[in-house]
C-alpha atoms as a PDB file:
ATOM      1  CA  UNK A   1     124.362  86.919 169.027  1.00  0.00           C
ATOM      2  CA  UNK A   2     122.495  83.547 169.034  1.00  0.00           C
ATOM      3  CA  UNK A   3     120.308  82.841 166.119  1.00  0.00           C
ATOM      4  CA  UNK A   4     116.506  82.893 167.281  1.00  0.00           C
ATOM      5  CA  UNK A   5     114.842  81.658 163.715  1.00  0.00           C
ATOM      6  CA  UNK A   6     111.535  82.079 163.478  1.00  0.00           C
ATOM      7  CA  UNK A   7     109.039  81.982 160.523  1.00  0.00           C
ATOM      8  CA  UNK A   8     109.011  85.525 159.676  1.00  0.00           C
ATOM      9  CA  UNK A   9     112.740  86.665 161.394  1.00  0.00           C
ATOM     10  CA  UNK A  10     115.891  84.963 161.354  1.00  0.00           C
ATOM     11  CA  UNK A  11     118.047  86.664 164.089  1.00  0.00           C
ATOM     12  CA  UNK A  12     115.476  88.643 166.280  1.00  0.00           C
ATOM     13  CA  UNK A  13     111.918  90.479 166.406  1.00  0.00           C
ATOM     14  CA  UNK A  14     113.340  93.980 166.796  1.00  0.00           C
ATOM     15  CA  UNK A  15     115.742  93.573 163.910  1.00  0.00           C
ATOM     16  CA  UNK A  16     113.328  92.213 161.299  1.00  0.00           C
ATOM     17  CA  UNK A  17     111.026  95.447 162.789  1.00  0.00           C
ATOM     18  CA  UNK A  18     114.271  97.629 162.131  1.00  0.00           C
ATOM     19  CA  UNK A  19     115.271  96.456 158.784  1.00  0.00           C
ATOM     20  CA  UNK A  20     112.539  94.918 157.007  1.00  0.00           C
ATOM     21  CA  UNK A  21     109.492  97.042 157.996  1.00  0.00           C
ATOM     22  CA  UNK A  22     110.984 100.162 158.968  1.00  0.00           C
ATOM     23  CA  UNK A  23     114.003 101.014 156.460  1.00  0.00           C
ATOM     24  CA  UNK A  24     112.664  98.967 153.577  1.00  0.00           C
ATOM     25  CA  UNK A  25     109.225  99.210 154.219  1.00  0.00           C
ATOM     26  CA  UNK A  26     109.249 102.810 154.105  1.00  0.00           C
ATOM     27  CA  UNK A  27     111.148 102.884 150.819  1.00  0.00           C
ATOM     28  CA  UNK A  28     108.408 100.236 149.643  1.00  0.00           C
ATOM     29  CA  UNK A  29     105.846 102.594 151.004  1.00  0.00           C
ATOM     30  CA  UNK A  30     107.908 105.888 149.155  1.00  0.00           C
ATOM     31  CA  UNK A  31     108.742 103.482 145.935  1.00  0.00           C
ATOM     32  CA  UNK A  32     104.615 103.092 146.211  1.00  0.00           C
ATOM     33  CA  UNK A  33     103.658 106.375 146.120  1.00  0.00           C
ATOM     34  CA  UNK A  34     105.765 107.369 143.415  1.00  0.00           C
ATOM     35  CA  UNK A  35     104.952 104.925 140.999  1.00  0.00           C
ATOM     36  CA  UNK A  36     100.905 105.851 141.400  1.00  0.00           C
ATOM     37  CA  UNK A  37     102.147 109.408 141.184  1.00  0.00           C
ATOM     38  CA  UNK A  38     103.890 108.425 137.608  1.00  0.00           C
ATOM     39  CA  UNK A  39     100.697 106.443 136.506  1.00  0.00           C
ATOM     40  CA  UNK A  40     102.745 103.063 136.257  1.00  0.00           C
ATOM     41  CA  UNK A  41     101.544 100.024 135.983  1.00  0.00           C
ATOM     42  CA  UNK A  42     101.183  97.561 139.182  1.00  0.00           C
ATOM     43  CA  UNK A  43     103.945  94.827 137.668  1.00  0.00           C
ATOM     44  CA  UNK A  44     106.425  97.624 137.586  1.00  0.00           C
ATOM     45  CA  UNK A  45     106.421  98.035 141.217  1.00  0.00           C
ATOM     46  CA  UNK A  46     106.694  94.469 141.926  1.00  0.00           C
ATOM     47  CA  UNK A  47     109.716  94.623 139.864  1.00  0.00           C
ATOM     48  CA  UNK A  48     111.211  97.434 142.124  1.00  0.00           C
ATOM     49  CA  UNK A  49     110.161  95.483 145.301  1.00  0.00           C
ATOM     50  CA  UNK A  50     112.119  92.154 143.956  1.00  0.00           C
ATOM     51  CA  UNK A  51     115.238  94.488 143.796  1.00  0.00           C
ATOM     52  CA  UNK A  52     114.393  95.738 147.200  1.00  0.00           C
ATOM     53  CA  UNK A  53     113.982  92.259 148.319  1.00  0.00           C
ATOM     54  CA  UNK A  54     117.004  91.726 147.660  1.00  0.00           C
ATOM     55  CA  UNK A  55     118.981  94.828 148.824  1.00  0.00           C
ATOM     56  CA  UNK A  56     116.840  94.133 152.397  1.00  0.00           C
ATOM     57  CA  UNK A  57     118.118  90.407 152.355  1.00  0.00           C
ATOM     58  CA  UNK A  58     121.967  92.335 152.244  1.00  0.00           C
ATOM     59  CA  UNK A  59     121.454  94.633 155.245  1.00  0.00           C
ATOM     60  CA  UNK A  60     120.431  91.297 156.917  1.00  0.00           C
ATOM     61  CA  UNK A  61     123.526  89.780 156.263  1.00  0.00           C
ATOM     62  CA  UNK A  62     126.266  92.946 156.454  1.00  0.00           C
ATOM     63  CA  UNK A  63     124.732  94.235 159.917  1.00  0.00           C
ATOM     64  CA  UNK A  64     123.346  91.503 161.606  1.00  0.00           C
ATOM     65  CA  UNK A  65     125.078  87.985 160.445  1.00  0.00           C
ATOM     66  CA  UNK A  66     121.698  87.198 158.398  1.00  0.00           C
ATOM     67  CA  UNK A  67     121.964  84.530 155.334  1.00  0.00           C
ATOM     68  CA  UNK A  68     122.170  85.908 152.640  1.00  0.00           C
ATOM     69  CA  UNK A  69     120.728  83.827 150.057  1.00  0.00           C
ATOM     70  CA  UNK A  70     117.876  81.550 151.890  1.00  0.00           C
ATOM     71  CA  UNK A  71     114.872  81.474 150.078  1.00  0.00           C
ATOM     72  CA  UNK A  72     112.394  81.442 152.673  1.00  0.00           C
ATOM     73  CA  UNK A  73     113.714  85.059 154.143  1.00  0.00           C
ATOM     74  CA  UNK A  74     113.934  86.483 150.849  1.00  0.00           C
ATOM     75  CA  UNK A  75     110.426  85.212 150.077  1.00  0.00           C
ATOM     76  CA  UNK A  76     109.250  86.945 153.591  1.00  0.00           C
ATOM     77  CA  UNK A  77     111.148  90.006 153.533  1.00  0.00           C
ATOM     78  CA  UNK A  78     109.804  90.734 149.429  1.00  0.00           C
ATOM     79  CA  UNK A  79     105.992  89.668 150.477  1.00  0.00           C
ATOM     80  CA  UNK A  80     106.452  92.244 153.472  1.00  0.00           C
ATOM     81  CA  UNK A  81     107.701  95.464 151.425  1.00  0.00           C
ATOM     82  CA  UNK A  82     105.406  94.547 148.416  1.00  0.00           C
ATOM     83  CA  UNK A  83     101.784  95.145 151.085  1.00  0.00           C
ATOM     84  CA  UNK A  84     103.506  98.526 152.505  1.00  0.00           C
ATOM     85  CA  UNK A  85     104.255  99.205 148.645  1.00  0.00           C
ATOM     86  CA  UNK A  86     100.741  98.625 146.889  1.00  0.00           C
ATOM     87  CA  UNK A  87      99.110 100.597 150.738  1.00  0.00           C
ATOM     88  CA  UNK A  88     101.418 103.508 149.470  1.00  0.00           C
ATOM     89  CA  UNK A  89     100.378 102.898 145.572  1.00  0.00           C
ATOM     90  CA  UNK A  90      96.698 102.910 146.678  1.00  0.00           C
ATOM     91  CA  UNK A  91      96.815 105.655 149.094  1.00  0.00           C
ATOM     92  CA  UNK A  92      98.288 108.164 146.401  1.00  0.00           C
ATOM     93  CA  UNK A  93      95.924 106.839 143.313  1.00  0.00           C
ATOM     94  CA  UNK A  94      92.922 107.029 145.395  1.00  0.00           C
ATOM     95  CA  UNK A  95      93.899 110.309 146.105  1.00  0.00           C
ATOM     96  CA  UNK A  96      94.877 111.140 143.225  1.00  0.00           C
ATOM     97  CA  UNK A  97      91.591 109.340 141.241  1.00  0.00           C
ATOM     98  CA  UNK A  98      89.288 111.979 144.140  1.00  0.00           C
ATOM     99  CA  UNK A  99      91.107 115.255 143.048  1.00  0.00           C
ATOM    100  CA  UNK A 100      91.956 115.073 139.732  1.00  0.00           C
ATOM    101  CA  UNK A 101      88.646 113.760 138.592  1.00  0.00           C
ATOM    102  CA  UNK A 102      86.723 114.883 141.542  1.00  0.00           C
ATOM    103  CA  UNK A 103      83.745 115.483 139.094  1.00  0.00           C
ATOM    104  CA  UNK A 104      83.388 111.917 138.637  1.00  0.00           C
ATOM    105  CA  UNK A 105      84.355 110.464 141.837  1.00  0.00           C
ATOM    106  CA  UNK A 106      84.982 110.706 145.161  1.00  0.00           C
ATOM    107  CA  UNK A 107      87.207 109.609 148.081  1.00  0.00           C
ATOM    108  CA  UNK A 108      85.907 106.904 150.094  1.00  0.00           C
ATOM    109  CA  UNK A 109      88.467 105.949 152.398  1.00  0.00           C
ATOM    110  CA  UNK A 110      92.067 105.788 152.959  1.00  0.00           C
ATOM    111  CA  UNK A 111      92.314 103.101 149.990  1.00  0.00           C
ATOM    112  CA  UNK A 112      89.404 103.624 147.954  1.00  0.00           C
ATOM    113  CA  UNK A 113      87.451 106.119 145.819  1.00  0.00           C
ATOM    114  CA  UNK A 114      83.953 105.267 144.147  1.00  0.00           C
ATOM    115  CA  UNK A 115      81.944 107.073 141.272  1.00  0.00           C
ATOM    116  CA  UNK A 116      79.511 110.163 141.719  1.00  0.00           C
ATOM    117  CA  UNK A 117      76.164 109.219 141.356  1.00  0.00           C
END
């Protein structure tokens, strides 16, 4: 397969799509959630999402003849998973913030909860 780079993919659309957003953004997303539902703090999960980073740069390289160590992919690929990890984060604590202190605040929105009034 011939090389097609590109700012955000290195081989093709479909297989950053595959790899990047699907498999690892859904453990970013999963990785997310669990950390709000464990209370941790925010650096903790980018922590996670540099290991993740990484793993996601190795599927690029064993399945579909991706470098493995370039910078600029790795960079792309751990900015990627680390949104779809804090949207899964913030889903779960605003939930969380709406129904375990739902006499103090309440949901507003998918991301957000504000203070009774």
């Amino acid at each position: 397969m011939e090389k097609q780079y590109s700012l955000l993919w290195e081989v093709t659309l479909w297989e950053f799509l595959f790899v990047t957003v699907f498999l690892a953004g859904g453990a970013a997303f999963l990785t997310g959630r669990a950390m709000a539902r464990g209370w941790q703090a925010n650096y903790q999960l980018v922590v996670y999402m540099v290991l993740l980073a990484a793993a996601t740069r190795f599927i690029h390289f064993a399945l579909f003849s991706g470098t493995l160590l370039s910078i600029h992919y790795y960079i792309v690929d751990f900015i990627v998973i680390t949104a779809i990890a804090f949207v899964g984060m913030r889903m779960t604590r605003a939930e969380q913030m709406a129904r375990q202190y739902s006499f103090a605040y309440d949901r507003k929105g998918a991301l957000s909860w504000h203070r009774k009034a």
